[in-house]
Protein backbone atom coordinates (compact mmCIF):
# COMPACT_ATOMS: atom_id res chain seq x y z
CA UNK A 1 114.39 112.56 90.61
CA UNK A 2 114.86 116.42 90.75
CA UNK A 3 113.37 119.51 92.44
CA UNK A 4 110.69 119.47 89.70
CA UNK A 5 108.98 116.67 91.04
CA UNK A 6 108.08 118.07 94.15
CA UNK A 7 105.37 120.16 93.61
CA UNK A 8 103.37 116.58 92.25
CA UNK A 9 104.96 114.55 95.33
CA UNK A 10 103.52 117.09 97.93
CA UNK A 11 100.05 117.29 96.17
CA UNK A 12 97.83 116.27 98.87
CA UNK A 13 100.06 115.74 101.78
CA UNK A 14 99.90 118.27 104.91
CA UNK A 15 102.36 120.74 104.73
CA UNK A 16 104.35 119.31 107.77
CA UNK A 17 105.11 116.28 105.30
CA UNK A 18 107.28 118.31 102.34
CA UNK A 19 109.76 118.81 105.28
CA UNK A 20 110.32 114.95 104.93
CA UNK A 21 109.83 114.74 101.04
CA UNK A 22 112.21 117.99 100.88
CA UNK A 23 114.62 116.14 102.87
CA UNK A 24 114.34 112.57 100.71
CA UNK A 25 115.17 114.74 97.59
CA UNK A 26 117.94 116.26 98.90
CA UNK A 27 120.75 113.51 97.82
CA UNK A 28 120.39 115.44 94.39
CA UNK A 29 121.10 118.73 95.65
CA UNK A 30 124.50 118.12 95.80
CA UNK A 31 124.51 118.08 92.00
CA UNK A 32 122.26 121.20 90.83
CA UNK A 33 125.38 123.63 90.49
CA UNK A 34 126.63 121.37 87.95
């Protein structure tokens, strides 16, 4: 799972929700200056 994704995983939802989704993605974040 990467930052790509989350244009198809908020597709739908209300905008208050990509706050969670945003914050479910963000154990990879740690690894995109690698």
């Amino acid at each position: 799972i990467n930052y790509s994704l989350m244009a198809r995983l908020i597709e739908g939802h209300m905008l208050a929700d990509t706050v969670a989704v945003l914050g479910s993605l963000n154990i990879v974040a740690g690894e995109l200056d690698r």
